[in-house]
N, C-alpha and C. Protein backbone atom coordinates (compact mmCIF):
# COMPACT_ATOMS: atom_id res chain seq x y z
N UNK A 1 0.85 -1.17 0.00
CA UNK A 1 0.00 0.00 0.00
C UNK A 1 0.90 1.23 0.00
N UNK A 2 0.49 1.84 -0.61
CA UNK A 2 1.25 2.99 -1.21
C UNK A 2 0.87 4.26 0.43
N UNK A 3 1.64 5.31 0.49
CA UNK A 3 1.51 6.58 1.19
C UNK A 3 0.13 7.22 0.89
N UNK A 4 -0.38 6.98 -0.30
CA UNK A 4 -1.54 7.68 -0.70
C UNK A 4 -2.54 6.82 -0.30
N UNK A 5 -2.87 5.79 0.34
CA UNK A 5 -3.65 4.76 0.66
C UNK A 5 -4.30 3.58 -0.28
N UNK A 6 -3.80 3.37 -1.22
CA UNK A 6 -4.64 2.88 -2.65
C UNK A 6 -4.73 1.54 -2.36
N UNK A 7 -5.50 0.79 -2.75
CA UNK A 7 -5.65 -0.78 -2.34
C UNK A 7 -4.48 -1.33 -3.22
N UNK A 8 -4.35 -0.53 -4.55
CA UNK A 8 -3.39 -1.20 -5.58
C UNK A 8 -2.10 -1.08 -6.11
N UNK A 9 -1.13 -1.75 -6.35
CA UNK A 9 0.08 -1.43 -6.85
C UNK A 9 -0.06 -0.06 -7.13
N UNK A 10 0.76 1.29 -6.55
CA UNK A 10 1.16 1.86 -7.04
C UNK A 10 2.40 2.34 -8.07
N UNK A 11 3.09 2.01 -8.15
CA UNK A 11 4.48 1.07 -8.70
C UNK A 11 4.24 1.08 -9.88
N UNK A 12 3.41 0.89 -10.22
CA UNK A 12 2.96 -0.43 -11.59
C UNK A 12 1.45 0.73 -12.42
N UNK A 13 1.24 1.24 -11.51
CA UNK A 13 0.57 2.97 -12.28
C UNK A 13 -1.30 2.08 -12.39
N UNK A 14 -1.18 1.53 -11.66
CA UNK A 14 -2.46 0.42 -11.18
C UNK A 14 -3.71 1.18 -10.85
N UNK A 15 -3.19 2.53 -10.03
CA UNK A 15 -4.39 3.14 -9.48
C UNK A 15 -4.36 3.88 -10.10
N UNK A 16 -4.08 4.14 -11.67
CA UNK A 16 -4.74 5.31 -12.52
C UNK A 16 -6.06 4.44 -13.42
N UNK A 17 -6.54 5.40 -14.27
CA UNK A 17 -7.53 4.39 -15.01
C UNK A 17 -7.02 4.29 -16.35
N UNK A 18 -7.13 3.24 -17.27
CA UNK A 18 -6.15 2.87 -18.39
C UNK A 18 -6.28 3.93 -19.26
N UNK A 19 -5.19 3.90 -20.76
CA UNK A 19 -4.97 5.38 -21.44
C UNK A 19 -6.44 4.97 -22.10
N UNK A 20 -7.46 4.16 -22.82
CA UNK A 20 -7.89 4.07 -23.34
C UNK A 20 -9.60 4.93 -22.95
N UNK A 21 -9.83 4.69 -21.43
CA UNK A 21 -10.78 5.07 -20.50
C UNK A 21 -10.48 6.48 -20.55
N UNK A 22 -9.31 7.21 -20.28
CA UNK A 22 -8.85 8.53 -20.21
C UNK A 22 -9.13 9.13 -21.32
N UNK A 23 -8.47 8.61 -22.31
CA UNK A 23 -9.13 9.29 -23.84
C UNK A 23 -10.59 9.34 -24.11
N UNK A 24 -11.08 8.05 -23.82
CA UNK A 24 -12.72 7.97 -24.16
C UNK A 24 -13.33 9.13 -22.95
N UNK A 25 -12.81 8.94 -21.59
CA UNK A 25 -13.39 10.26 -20.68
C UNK A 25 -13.32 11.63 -21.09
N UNK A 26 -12.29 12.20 -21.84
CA UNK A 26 -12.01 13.49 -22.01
C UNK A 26 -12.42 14.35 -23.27
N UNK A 27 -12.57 12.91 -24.61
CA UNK A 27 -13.21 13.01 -25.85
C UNK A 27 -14.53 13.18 -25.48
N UNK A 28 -15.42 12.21 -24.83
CA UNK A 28 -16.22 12.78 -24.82
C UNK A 28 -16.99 13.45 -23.89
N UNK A 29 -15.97 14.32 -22.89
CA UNK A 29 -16.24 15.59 -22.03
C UNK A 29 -16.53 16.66 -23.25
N UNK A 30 -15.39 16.68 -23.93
CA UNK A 30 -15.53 18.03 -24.95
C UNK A 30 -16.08 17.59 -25.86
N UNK A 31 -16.93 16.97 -26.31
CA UNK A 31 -17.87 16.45 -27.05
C UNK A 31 -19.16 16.75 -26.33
N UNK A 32 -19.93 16.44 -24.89
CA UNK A 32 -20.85 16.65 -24.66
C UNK A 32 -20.69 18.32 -24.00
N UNK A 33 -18.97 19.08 -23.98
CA UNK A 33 -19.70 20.38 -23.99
C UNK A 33 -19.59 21.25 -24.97
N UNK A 34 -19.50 20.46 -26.27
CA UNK A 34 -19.49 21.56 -27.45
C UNK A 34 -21.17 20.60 -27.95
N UNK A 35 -21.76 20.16 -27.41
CA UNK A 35 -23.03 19.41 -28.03
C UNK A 35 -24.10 20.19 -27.32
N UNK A 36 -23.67 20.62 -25.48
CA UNK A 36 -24.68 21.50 -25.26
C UNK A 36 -24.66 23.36 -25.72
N UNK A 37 -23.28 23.44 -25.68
CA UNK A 37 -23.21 24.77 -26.03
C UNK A 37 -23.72 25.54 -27.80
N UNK A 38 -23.75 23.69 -28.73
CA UNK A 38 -24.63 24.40 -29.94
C UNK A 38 -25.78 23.76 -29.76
N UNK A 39 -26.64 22.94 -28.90
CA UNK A 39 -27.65 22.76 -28.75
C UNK A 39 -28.78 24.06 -28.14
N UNK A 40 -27.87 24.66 -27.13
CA UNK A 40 -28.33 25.84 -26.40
C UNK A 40 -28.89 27.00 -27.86
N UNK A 41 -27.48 27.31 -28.59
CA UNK A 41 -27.20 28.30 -29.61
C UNK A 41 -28.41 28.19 -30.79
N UNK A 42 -28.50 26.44 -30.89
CA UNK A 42 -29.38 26.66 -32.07
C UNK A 42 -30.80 26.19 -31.87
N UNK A 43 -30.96 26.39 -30.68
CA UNK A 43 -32.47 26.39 -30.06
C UNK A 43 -33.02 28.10 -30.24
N UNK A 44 -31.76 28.62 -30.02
CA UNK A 44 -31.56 30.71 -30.20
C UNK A 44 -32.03 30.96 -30.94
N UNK A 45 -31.55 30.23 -32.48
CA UNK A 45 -31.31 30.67 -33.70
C UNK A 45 -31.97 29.55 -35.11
N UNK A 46 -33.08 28.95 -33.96
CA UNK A 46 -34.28 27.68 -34.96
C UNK A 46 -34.68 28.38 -35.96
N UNK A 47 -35.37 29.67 -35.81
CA UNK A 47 -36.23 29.74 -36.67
C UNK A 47 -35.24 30.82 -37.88
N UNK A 48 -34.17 31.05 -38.14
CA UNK A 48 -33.05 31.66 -38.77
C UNK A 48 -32.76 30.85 -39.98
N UNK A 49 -32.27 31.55 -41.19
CA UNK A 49 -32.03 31.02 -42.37
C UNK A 49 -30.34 30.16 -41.98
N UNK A 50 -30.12 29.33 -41.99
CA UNK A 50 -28.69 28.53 -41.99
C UNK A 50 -28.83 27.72 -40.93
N UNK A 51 -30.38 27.71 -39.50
CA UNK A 51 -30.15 26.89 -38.96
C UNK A 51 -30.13 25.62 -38.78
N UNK A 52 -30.61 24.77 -39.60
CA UNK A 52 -30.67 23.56 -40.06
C UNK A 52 -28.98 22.91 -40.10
N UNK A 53 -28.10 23.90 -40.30
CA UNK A 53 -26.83 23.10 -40.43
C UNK A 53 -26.22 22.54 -38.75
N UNK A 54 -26.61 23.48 -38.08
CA UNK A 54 -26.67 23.38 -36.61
C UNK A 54 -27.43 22.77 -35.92
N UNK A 55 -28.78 21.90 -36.52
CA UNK A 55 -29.65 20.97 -36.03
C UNK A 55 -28.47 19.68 -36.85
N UNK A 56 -28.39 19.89 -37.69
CA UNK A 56 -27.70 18.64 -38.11
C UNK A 56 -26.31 18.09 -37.59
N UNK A 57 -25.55 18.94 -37.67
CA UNK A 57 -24.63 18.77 -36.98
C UNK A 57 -24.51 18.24 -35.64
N UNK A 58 -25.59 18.75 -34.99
CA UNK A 58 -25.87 18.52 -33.38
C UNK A 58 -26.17 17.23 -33.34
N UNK A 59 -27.46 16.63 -33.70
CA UNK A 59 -27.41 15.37 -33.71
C UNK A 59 -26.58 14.46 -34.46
N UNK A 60 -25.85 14.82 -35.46
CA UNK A 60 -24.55 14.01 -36.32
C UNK A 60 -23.64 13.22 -34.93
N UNK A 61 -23.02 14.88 -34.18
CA UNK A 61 -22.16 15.00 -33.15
C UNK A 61 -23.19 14.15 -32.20
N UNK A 62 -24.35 14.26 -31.68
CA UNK A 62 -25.11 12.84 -30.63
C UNK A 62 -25.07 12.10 -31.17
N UNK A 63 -25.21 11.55 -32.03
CA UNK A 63 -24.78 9.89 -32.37
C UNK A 63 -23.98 9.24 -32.33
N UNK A 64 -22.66 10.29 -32.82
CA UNK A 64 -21.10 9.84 -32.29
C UNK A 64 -20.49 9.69 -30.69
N UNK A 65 -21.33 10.55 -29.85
CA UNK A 65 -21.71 10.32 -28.49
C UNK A 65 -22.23 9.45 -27.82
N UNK A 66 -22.96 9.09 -28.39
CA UNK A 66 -23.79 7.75 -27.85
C UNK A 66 -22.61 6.54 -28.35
N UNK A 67 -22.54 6.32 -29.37
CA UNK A 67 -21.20 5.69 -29.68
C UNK A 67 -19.92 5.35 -28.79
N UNK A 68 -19.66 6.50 -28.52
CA UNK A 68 -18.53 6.74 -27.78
C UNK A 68 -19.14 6.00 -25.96
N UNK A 69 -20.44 6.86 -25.73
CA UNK A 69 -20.63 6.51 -24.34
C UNK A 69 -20.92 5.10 -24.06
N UNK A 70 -21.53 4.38 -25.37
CA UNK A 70 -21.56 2.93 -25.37
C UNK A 70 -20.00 2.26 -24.88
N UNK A 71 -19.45 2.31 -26.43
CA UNK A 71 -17.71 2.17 -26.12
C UNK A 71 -17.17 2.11 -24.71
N UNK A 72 -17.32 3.40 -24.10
CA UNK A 72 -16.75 3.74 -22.71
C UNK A 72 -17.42 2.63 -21.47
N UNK A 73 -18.69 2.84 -21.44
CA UNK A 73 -19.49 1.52 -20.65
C UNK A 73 -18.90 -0.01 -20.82
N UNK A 74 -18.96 -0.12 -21.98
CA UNK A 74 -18.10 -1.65 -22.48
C UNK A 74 -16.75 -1.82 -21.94
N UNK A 75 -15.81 -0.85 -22.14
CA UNK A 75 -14.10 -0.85 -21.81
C UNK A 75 -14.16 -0.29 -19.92
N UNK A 76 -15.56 0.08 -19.51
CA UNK A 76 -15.70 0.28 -17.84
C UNK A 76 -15.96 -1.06 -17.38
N UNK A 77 -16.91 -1.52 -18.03
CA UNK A 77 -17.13 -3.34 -17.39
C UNK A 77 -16.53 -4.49 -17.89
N UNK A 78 -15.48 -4.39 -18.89
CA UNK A 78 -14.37 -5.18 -18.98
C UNK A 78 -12.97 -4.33 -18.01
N UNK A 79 -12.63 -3.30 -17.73
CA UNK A 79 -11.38 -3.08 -17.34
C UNK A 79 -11.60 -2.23 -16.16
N UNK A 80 -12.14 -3.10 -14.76
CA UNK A 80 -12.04 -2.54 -13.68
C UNK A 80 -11.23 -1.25 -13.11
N UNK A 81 -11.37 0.12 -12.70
CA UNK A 81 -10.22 1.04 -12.47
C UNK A 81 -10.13 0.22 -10.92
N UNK A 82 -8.91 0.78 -10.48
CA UNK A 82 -8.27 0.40 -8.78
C UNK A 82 -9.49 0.92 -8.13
N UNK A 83 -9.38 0.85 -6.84
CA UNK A 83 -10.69 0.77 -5.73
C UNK A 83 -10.10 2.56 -5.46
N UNK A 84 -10.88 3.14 -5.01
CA UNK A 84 -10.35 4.64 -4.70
C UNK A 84 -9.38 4.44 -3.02
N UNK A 85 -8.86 5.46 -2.95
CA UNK A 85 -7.54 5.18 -1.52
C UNK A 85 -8.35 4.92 -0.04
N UNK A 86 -8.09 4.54 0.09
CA UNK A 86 -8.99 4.54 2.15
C UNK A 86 -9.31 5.36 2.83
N UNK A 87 -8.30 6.74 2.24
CA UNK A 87 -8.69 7.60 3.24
C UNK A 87 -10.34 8.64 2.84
N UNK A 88 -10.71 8.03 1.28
CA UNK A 88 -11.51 8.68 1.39
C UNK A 88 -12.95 7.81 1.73
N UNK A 89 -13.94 9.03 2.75
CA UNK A 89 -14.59 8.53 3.21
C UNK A 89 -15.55 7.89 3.09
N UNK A 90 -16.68 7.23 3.28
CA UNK A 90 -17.18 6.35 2.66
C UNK A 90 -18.76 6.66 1.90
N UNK A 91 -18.89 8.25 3.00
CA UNK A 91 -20.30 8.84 2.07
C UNK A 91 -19.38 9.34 0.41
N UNK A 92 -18.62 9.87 0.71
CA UNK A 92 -17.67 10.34 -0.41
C UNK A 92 -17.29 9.31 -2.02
N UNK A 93 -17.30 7.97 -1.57
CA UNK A 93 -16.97 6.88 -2.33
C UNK A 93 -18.58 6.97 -2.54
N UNK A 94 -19.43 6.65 -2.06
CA UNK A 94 -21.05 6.41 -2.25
C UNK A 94 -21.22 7.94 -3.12
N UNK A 95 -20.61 8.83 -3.02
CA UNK A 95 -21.46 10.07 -3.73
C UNK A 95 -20.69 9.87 -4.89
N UNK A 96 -19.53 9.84 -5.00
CA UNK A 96 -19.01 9.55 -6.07
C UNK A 96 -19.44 8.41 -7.69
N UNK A 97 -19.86 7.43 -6.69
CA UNK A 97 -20.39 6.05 -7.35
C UNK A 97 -22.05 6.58 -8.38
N UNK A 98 -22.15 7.15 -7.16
CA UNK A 98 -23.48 7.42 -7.79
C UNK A 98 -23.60 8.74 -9.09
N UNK A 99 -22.80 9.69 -8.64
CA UNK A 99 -22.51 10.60 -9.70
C UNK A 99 -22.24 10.06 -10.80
N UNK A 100 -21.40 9.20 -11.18
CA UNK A 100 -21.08 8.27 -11.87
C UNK A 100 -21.96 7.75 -12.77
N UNK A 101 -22.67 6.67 -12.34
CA UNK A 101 -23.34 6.42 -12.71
C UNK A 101 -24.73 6.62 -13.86
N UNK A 102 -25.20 8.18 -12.58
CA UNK A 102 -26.24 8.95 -13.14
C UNK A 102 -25.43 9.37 -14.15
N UNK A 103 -24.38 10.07 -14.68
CA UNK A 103 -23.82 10.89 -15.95
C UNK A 103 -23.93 9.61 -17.14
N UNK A 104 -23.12 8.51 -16.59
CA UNK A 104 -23.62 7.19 -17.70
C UNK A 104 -25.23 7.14 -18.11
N UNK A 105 -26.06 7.00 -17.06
CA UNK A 105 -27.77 6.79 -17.74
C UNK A 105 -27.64 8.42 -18.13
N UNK A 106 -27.53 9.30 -17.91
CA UNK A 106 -27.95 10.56 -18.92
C UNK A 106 -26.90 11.15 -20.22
N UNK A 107 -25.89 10.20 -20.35
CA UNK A 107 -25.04 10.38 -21.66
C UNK A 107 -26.10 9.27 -22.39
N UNK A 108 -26.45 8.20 -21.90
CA UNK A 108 -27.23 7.59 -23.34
C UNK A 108 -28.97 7.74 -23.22
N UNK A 109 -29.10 8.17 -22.01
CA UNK A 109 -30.72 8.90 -22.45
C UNK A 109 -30.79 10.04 -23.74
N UNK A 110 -29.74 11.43 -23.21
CA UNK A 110 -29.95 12.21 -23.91
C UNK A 110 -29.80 12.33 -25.19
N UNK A 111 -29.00 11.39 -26.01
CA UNK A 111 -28.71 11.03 -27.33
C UNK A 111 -29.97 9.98 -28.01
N UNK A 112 -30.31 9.27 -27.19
CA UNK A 112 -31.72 8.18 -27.38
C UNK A 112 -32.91 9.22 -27.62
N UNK A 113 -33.30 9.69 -26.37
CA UNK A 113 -34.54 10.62 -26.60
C UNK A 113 -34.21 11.52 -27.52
N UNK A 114 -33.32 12.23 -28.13
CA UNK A 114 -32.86 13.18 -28.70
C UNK A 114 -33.23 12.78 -30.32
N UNK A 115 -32.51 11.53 -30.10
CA UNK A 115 -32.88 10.64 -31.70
C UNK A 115 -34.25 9.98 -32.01
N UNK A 116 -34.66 9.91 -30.88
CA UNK A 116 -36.43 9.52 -30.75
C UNK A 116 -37.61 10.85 -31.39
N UNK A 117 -36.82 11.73 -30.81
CA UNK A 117 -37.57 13.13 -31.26
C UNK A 117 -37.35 13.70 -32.29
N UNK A 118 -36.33 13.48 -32.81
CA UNK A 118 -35.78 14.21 -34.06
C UNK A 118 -36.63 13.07 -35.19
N UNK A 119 -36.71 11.88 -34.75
CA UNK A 119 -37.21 11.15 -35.49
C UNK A 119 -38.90 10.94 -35.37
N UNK A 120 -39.72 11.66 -34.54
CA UNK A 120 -40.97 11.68 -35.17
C UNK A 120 -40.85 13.57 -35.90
N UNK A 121 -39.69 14.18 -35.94
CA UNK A 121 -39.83 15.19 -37.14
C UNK A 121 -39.62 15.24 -38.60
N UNK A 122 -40.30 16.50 -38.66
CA UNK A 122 -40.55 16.52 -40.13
C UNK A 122 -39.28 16.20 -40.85
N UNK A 123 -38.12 17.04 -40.12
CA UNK A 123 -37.04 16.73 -41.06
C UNK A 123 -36.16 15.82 -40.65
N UNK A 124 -36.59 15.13 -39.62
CA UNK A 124 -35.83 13.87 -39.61
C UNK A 124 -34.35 13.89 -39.35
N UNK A 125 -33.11 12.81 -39.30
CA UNK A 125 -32.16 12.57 -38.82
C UNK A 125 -31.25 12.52 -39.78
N UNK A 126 -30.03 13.24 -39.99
CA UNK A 126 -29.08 12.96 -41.18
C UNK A 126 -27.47 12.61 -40.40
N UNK A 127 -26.97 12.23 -40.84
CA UNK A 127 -25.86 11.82 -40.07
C UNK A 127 -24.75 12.63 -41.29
N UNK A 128 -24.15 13.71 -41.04
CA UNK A 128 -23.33 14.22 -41.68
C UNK A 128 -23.19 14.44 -43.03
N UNK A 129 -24.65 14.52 -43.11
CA UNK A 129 -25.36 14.81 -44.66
C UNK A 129 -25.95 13.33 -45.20
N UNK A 130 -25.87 12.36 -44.39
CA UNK A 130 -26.44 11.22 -45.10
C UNK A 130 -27.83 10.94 -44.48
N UNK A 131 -28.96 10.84 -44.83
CA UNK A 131 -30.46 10.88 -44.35
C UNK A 131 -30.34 9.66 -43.56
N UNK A 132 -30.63 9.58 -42.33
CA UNK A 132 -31.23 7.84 -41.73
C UNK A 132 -32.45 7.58 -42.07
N UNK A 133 -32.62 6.39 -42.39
CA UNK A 133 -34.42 6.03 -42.07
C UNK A 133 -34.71 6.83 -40.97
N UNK A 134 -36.38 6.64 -41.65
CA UNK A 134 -37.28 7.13 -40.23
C UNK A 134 -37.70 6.21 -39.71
N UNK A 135 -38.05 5.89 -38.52
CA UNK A 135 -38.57 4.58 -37.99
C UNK A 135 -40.36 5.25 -37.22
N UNK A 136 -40.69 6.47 -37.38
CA UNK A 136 -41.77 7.08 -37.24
C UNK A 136 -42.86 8.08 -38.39
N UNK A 137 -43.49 8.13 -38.30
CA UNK A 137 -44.28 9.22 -39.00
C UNK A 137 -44.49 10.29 -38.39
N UNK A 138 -43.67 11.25 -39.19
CA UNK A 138 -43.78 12.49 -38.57
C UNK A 138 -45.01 12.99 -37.76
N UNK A 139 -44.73 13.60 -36.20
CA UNK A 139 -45.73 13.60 -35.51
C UNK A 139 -45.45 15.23 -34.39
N UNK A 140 -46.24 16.15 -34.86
CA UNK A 140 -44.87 17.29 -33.96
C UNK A 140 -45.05 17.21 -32.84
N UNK A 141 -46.12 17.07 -32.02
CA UNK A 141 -46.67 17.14 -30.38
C UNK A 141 -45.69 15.86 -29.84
N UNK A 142 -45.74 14.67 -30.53
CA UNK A 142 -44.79 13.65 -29.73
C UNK A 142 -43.55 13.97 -29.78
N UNK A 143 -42.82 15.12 -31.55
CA UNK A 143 -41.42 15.48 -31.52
C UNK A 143 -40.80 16.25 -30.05
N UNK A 144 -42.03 17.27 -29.91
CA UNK A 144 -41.79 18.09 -28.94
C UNK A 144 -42.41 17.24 -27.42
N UNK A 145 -42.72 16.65 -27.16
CA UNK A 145 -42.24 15.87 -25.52
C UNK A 145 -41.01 14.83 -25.84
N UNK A 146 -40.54 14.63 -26.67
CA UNK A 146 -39.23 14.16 -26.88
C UNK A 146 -38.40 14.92 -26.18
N UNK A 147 -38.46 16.56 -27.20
CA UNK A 147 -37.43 17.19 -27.45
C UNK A 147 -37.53 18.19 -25.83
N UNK A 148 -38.51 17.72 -25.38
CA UNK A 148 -38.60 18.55 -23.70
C UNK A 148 -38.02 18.07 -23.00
N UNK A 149 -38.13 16.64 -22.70
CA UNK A 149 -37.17 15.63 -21.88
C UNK A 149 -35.85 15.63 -21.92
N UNK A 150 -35.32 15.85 -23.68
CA UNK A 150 -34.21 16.24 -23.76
C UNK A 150 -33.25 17.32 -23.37
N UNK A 151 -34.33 18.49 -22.87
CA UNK A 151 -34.14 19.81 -22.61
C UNK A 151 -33.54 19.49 -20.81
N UNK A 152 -34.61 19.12 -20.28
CA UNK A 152 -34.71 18.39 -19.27
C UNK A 152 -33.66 17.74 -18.63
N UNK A 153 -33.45 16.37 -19.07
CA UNK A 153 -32.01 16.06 -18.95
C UNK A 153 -30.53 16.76 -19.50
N UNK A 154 -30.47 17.46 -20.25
CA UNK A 154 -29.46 18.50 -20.83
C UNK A 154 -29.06 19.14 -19.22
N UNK A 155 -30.60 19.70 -18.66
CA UNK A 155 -29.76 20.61 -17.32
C UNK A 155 -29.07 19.12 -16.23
N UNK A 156 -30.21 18.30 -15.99
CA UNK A 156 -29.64 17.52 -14.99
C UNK A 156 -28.37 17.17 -15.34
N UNK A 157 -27.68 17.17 -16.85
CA UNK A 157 -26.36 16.50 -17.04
C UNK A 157 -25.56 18.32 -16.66
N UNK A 158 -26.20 19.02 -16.81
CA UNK A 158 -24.95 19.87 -16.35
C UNK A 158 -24.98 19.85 -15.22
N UNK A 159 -25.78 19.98 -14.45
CA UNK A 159 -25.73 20.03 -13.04
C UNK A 159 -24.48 18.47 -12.52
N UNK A 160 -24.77 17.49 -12.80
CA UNK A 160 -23.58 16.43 -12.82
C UNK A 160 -22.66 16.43 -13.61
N UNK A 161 -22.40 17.39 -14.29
CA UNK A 161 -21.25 17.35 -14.60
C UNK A 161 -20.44 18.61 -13.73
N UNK A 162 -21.27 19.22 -13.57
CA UNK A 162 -20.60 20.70 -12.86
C UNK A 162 -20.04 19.98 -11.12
N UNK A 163 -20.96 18.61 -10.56
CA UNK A 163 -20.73 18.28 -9.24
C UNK A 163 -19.46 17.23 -9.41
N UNK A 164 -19.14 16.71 -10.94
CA UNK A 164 -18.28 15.82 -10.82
C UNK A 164 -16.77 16.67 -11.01
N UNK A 165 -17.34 17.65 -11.70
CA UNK A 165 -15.96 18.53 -11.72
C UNK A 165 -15.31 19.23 -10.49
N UNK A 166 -16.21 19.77 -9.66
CA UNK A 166 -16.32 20.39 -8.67
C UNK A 166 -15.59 19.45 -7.64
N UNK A 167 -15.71 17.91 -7.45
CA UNK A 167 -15.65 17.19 -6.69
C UNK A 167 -13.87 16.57 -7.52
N UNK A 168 -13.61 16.57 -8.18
CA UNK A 168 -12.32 16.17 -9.16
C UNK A 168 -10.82 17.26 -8.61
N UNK A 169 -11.85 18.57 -8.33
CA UNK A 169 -11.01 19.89 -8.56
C UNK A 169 -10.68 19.89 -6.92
N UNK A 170 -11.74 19.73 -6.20
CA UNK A 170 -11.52 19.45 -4.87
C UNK A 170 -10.51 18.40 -4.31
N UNK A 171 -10.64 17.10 -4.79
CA UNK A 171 -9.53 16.24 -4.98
C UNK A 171 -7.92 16.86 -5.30
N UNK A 172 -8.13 17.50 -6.27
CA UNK A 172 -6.97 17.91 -6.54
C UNK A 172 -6.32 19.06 -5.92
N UNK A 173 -7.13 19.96 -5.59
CA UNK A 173 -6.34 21.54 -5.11
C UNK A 173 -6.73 21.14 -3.34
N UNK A 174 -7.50 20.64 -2.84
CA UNK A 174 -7.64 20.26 -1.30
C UNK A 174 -7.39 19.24 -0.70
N UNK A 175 -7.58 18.20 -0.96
CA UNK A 175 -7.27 16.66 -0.54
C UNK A 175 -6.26 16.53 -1.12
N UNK A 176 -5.67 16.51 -2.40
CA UNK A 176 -4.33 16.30 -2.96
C UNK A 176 -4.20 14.67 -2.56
N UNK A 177 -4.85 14.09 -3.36
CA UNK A 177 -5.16 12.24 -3.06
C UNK A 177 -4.94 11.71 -4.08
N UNK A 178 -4.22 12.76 -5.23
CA UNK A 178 -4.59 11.90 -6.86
C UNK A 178 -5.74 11.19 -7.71
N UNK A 179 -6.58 11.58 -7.11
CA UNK A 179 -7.95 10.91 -7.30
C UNK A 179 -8.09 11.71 -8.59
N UNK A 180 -7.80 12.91 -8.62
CA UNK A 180 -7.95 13.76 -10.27
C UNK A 180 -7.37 12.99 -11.41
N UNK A 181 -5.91 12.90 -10.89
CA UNK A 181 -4.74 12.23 -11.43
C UNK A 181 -4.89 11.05 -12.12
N UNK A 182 -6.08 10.12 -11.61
CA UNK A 182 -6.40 8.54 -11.63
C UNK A 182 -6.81 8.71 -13.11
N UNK A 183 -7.66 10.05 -13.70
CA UNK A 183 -8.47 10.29 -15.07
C UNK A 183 -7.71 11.27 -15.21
N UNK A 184 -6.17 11.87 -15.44
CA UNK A 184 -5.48 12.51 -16.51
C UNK A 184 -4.59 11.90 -17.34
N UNK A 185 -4.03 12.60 -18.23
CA UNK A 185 -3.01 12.11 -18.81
C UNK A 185 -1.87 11.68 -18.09
């Protein structure tokens, strides 16, 4: 056991989480905050001549998200990270777990419902200029309780993402436990 308390080889770089988890964590950090910041923009700017390139794009960029957050789930339940150090406490490990978690069910809600809604609309889903099937008939009242839920969860994911950062940054500039460290380069 290492000075820092870790259950695992420190030595051996055991209690970080692998390069592959780190990349998939950070790709798609800046992926879901350049997805809300033109989701926000072109909710602004719907009813504007050019906005359609910014509906498209947006969901292009959620699909590759969902992708990715799949990916990441798969390479989380094949490649266990180390147990967090001892000294932290145990509501702390429980708030953590759960933060966790919830950001996983609302990275693939918000891309699901997102694609659910876009898909009872009129103009439907293109993936980087290529049309998907529709798997609905255009319907706008069901597009829009789609596209509310989506609105919906959009804040709850900032709000968890703002508590996981908050709680990362704390790790790092107050506790100084490497717990930041475990998900950097």
């Amino acid at each position: 056991m290492s000075t820092y308390g870790f259950k695992s080889a420190t030595a051996r770089g055991e209690w970080r989480y692998s390069k592959p988890a780190v990349l998939l964590h950070w790709l798609i950090a800046i992926l879901i905050a350049a997805q809300l910041g033109i989701g926000w923009y072109m909710m602004a700017i719907e009813e504007q001549p050019g906005s359609i390139w910014y509906f498209d794009i947006h969901k292009s960029f959620g699909l590759v998200v969902l992708g990715l957050v799949v990916l990441r789930i798969i390479w989380r339940a094949t490649h266990k990270p180390a147990a967090l150090p001892m000294t932290v406490p145990a509501w702390q490990v429980t708030l953590i777990h759960v933060t966790e978690w919830a950001l996983y069910l609302c990275m693939l809600a918000m891309p699901i419902i997102g694609f659910v809604g876009a898909s009872y609309s009129k103009k439907g889903i293109t993936f980087f200029g290529t049309p998907l099937p529709s798997w609905f008939s255009p319907n706008h009242d069901t597009a829009e309780t789609f596209f509310g839920l989506h609105s919906i969860i959009a804040w709850v994911l900032v709000a968890l993402i703002a508590l996981h950062a908050l709680g990362g940054l704390k790790h790092f500039f107050i506790d100084k436990d490497r717990i930041f460290q475990r998900m950097w380069f």
